[in-house]
Structures are given as structure tokens and as C-alpha cells.
N, C-alpha and C. Protein backbone atom coordinates (compact mmCIF):
# COMPACT_ATOMS: atom_id res chain seq x y z
N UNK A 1 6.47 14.44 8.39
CA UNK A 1 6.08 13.19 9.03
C UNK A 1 6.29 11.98 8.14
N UNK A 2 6.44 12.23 6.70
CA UNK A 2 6.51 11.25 6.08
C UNK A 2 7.98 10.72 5.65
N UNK A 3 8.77 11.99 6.05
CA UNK A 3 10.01 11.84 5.38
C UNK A 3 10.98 10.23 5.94
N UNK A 4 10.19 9.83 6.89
CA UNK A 4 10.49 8.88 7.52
C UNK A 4 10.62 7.54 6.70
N UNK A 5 9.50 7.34 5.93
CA UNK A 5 9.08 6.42 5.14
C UNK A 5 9.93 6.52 3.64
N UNK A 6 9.99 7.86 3.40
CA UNK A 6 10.33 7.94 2.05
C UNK A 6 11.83 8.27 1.74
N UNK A 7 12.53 7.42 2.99
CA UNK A 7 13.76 7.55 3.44
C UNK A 7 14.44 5.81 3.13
N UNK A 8 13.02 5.43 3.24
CA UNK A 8 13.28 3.82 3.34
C UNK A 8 13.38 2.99 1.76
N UNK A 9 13.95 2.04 2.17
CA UNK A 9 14.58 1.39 0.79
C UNK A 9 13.39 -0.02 0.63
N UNK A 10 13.07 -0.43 -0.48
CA UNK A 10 12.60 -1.48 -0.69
C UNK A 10 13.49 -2.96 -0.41
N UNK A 11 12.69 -3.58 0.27
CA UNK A 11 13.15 -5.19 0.55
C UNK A 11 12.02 -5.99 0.72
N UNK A 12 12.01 -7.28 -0.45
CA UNK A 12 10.78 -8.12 -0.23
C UNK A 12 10.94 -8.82 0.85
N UNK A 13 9.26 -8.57 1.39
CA UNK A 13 9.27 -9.10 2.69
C UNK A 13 9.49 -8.25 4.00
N UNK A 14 9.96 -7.39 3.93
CA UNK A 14 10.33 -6.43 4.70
C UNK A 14 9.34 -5.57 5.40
N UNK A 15 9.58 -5.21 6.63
CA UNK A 15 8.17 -4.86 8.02
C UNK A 15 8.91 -3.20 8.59
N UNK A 16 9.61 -2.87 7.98
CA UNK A 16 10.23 -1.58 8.84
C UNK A 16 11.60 -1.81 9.73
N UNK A 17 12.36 -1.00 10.52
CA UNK A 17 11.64 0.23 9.73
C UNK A 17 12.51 0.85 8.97
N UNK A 18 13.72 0.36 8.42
CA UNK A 18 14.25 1.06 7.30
C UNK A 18 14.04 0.36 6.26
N UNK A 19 13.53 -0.80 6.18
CA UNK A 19 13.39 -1.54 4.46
C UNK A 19 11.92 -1.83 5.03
N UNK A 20 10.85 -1.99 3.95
CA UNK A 20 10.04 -2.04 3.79
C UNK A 20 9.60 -2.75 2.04
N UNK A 21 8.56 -3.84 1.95
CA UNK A 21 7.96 -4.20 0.98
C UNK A 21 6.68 -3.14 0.66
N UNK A 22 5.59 -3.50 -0.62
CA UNK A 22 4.55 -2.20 -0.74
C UNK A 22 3.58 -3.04 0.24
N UNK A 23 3.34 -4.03 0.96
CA UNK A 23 2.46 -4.51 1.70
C UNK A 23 2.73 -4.01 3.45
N UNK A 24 4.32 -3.67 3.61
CA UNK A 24 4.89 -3.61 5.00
C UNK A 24 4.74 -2.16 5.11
N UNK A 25 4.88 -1.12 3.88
CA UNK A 25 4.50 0.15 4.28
C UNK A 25 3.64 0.57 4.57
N UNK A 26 2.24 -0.17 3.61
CA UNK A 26 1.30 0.14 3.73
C UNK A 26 0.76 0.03 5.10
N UNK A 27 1.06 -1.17 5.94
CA UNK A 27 0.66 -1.48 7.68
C UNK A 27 1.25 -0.44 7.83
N UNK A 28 2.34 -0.05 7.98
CA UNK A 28 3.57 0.71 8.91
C UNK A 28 2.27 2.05 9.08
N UNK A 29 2.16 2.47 7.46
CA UNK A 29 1.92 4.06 7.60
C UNK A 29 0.54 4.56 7.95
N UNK A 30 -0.24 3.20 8.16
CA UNK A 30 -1.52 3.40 8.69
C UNK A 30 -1.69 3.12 9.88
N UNK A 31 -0.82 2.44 10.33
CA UNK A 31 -0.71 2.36 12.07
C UNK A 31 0.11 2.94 12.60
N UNK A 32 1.33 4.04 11.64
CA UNK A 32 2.17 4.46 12.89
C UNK A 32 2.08 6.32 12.59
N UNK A 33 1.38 6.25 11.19
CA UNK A 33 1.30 8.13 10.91
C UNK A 33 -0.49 8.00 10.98
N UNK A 34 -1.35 6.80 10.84
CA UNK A 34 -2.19 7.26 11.25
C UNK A 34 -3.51 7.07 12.12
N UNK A 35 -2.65 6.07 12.88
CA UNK A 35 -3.45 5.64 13.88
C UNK A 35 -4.56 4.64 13.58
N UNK A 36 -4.21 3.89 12.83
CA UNK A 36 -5.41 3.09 12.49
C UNK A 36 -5.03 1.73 12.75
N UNK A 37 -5.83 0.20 13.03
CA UNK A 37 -5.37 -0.83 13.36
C UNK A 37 -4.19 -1.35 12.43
N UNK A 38 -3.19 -1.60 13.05
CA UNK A 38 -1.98 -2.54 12.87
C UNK A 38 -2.61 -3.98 11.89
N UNK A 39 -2.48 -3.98 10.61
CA UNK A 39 -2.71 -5.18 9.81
C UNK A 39 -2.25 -6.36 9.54
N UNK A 40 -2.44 -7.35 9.30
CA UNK A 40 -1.53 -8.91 9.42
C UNK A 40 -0.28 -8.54 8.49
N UNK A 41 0.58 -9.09 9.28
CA UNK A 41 2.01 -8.90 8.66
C UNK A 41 1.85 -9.76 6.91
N UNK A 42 1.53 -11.10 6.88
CA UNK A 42 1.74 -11.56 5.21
C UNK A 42 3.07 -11.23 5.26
N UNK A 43 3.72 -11.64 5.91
CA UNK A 43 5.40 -11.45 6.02
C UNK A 43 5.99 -12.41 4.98
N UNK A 44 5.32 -13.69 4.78
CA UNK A 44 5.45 -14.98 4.05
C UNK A 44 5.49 -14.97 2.61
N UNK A 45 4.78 -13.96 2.25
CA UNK A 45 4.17 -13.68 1.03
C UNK A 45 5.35 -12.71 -0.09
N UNK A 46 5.63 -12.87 -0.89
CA UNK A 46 6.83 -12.37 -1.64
C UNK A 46 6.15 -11.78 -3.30
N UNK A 47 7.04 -10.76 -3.55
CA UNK A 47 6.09 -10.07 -4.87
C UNK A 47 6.79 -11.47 -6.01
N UNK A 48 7.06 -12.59 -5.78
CA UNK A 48 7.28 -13.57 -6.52
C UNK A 48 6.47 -14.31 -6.66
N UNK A 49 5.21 -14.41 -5.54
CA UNK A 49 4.04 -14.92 -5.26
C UNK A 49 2.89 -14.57 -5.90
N UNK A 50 2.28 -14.43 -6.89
CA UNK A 50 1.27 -13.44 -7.27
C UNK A 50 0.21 -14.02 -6.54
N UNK A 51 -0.23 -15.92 -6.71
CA UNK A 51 -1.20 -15.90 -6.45
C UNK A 51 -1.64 -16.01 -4.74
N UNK A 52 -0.56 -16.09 -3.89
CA UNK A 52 -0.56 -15.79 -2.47
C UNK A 52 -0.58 -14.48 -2.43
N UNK A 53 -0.03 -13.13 -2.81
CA UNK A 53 -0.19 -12.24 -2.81
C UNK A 53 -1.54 -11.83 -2.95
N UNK A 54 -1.88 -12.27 -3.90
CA UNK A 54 -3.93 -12.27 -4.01
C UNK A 54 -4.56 -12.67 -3.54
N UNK A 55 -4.51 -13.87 -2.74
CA UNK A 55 -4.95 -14.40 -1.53
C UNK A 55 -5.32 -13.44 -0.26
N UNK A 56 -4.20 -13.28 -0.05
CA UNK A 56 -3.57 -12.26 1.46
C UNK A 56 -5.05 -11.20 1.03
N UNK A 57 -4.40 -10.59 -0.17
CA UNK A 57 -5.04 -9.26 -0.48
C UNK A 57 -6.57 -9.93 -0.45
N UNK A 58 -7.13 -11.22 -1.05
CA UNK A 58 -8.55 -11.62 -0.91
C UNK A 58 -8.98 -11.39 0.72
N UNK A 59 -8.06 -12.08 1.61
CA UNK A 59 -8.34 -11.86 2.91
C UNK A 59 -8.77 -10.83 3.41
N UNK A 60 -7.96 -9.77 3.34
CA UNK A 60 -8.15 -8.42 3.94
C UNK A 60 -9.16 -7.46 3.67
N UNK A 61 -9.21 -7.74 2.64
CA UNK A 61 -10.63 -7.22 1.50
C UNK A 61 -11.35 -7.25 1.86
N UNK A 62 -12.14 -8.81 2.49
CA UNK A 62 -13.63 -8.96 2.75
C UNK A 62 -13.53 -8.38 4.09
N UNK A 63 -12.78 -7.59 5.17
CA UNK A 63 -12.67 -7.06 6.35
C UNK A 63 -12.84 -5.70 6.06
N UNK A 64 -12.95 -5.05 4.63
CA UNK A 64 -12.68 -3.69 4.40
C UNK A 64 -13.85 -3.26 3.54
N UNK A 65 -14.09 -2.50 2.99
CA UNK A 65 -15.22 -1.87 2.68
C UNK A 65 -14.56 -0.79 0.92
N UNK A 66 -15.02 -1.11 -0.50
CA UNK A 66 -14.60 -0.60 -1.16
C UNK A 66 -15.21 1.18 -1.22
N UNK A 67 -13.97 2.23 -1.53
CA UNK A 67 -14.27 3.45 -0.95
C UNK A 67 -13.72 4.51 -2.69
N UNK A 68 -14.15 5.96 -2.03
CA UNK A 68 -12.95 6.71 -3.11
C UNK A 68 -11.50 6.57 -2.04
N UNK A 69 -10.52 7.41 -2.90
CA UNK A 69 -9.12 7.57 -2.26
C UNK A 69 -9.49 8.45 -1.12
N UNK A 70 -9.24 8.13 0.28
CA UNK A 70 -9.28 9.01 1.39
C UNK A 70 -7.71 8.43 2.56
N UNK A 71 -7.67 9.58 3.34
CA UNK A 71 -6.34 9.02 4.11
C UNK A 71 -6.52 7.64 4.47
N UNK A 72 -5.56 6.86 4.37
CA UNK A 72 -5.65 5.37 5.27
C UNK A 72 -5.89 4.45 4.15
N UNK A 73 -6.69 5.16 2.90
CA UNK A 73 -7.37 3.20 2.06
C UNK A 73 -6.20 3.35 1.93
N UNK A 74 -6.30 1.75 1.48
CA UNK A 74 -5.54 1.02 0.71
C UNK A 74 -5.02 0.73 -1.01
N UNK A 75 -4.75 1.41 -1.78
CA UNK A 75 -5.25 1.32 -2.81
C UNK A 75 -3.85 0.07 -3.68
N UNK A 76 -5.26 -0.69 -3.96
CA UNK A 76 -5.01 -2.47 -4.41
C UNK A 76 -4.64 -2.42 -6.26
N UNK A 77 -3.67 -2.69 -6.60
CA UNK A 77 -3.42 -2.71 -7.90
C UNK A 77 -3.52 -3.69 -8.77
N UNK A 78 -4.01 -4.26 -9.77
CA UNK A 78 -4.61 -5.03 -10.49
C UNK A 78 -4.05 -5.62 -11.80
N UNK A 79 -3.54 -6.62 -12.20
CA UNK A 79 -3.45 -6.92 -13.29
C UNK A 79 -4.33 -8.14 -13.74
N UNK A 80 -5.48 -7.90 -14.48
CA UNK A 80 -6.32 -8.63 -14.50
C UNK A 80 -7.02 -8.91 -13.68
N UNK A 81 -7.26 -10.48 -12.47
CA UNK A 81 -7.37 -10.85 -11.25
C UNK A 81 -6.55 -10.90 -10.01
N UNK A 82 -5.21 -10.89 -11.09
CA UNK A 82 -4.08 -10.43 -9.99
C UNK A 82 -3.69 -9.51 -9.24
N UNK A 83 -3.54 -8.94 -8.09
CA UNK A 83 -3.42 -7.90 -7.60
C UNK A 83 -1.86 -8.24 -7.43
N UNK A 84 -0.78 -6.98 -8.11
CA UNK A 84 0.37 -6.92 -8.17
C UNK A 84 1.28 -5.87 -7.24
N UNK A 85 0.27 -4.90 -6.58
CA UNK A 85 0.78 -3.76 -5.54
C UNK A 85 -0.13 -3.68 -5.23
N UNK A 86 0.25 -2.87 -3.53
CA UNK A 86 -0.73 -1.98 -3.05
C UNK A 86 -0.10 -0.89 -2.25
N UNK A 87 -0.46 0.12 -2.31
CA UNK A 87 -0.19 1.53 -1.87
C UNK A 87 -0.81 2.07 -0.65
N UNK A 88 -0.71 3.20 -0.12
CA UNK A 88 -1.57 3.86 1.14
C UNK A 88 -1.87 5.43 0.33
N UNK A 89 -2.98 5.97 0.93
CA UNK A 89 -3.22 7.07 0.70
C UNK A 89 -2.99 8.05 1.98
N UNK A 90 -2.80 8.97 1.81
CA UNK A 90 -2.17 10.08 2.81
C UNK A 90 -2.45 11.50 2.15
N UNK A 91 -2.11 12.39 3.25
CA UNK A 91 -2.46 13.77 2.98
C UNK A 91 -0.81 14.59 2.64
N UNK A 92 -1.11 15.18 1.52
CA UNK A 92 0.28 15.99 1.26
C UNK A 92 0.20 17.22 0.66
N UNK A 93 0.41 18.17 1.98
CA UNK A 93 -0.33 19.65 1.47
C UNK A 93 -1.23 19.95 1.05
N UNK A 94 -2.04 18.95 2.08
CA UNK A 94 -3.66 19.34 1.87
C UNK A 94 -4.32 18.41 1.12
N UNK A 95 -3.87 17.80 0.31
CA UNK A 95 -4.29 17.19 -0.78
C UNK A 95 -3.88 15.59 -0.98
N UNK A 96 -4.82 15.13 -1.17
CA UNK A 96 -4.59 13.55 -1.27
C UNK A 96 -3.73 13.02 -2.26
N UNK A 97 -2.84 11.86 -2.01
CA UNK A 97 -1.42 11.14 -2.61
C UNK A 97 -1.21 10.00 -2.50
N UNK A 98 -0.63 9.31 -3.10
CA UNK A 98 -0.62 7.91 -2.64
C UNK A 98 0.94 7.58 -2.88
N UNK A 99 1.03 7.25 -1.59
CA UNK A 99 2.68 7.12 -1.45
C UNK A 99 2.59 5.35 -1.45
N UNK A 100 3.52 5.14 -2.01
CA UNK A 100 4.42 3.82 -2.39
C UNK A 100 5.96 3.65 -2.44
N UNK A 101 6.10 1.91 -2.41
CA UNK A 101 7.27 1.46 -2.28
C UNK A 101 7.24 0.55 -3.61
N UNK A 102 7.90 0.19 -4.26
CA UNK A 102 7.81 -1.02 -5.69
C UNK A 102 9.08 -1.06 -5.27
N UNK A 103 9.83 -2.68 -6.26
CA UNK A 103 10.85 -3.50 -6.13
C UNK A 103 11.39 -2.64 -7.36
N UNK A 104 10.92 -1.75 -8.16
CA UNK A 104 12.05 -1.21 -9.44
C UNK A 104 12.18 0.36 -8.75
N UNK A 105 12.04 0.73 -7.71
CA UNK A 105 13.05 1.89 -6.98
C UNK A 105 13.88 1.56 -5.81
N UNK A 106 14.39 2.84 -5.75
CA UNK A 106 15.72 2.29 -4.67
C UNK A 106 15.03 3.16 -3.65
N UNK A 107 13.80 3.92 -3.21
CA UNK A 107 13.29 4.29 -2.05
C UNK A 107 11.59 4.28 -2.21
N UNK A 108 11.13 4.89 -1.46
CA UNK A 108 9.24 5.28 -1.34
C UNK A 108 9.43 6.68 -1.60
N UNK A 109 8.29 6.76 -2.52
CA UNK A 109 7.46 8.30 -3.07
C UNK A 109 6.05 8.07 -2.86
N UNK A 110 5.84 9.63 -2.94
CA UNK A 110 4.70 9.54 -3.38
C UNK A 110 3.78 10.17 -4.57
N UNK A 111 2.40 10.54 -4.73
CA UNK A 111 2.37 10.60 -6.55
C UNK A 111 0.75 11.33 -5.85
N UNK A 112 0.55 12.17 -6.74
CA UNK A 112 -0.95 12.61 -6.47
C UNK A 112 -1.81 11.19 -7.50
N UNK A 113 -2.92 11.15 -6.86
CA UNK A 113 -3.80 10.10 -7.42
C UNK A 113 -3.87 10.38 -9.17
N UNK A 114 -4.16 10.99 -9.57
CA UNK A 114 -4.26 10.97 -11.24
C UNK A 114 -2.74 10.40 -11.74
N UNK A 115 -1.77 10.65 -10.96
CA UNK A 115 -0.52 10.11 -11.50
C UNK A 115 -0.37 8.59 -11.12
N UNK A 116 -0.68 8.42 -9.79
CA UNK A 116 -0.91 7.02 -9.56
C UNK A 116 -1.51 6.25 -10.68
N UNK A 117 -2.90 6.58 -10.76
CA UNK A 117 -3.77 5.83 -11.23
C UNK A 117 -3.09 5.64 -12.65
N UNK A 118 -2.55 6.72 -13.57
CA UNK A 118 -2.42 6.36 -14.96
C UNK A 118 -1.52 5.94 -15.05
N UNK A 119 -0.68 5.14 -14.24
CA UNK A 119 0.26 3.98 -14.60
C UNK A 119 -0.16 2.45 -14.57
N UNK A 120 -1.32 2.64 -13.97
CA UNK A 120 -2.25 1.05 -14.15
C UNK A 120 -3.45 1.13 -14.91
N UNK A 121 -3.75 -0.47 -14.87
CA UNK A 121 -5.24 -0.35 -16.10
C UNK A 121 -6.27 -0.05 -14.97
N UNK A 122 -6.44 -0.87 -13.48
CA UNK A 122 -6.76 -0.85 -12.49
C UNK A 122 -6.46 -1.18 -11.12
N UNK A 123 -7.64 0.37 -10.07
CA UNK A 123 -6.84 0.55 -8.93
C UNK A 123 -8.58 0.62 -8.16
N UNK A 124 -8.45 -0.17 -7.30
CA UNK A 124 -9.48 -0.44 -6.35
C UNK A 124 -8.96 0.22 -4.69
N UNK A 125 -9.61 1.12 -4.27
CA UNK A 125 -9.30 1.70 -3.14
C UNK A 125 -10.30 1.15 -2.04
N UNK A 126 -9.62 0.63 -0.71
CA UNK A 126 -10.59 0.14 0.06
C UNK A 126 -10.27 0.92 2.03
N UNK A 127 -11.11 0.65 2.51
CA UNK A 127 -11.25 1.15 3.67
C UNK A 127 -11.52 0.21 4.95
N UNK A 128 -11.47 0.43 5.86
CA UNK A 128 -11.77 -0.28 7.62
C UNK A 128 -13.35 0.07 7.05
N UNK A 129 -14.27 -0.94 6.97
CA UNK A 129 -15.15 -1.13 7.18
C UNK A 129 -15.36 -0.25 8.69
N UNK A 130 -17.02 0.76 8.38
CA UNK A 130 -17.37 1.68 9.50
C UNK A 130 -18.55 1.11 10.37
């Protein structure tokens, strides 16, 4: 089900469904593998942007609820105050992963959470408020 996504190439700015940014996958794969509300595009917003990028991400935040990694969060990447990525969490053979898109690959993977996590200083995972 995922091979769909991890087929797709990075493009800033990008909504699906063969190029995708880490903000456009993240909507895509929570509203189309898992059924969860469709999120504001931030189509405008470019990983050239940090501090609109943090904005957007301030927005969405106070609508969401901070969680552990479960299918659907969001998990928000941090440099300092800056939030510089964000990822989706998903199930992969049972077991929780966090698949991503970044501007330094030429497609989307995904990474079990301990691998995720130890490539940043900090990773804030958030949820649809219940």
C-alpha cells in the first residue's frame, strides 16, 4: 500500500501524486492510506522558508494534541525553534515507521523510529486531537 508513495520523487511544494514535498506526503498519506482528515495544503510555503514553514507547522499544532509515535502523527522535526521537516508515521510489518520525503533524496522511505529519531537533536510527534 505504500509502495505508492515511496515511488514518488521529491518536489518543493509539491501535493501528489507523483512528486510530493515532506509537508504534501504527509496530508497525502494520512488522508489517502489512512483515512484521516485531509490537512491544509501550505502549498505556498517552501523548505526555503523556515520561518513560514514554522508558522504553518505553529498553526496545525494548536489543532493537534502532542502524542508517542502511533499511525497517522505527525512527527515535527526541530532545529532549535525551527521546525525543518515533518514526517508521517505508519505501520510496516506490524511495527511502527516513519516514512519520509527530504529535498537530499531522489524518492520517499521509510525508517523504524529509533533510526528516525537519531538523525535529529529533536522530534515532537503530534496527533488529531480526540
Amino acid at each position: 500500500m505504500i509502495e505508492k508513495y515511496l515511488n514518488a520523487t521529491y518536489e518543493d511544494g509539491a501535493r501528489g501524486p507523483a512528486r510530493y514535498d515532506c509537508w504534501g506526503l504527509v496530508r497525502a498519506v494520512r488522508h489517502e492510506l489512512l483515512g484521516l482528515p485531509l490537512l491544509p495544503s501550505f502549498g505556498a510555503v517552501r523548505n526555503t522558508m523556515p520561518a513560514a514553514f514554522t508558522r504553518a507547522y505553529e498553526e496545525q499544532a494548536a489543532l493537534m494534541e502532542e502524542c508517542q509515535p502511533e499511525p497517522g502523527a505527525i512527527a515535527a522535526v526541530f532545529r532549535g525553534r525551527i521546525v525543518i521537516h515533518v514526517a508521517v508515521i505508519i505501520e510496516v510489518d506490524g511495527a511502527l515507521a516513519v516514512l519520509e520525503i527530504r529535498n537530499d533524496r531522489t524518492s520517499a522511505r521509510w525508517l523504524r523510529i529509533p533510526d528516525f529519531e537519531s538523525r535529529y537533536l529533536r522530534v515532537i510527534y503530534y496527533r488529531d486531537k480526540l
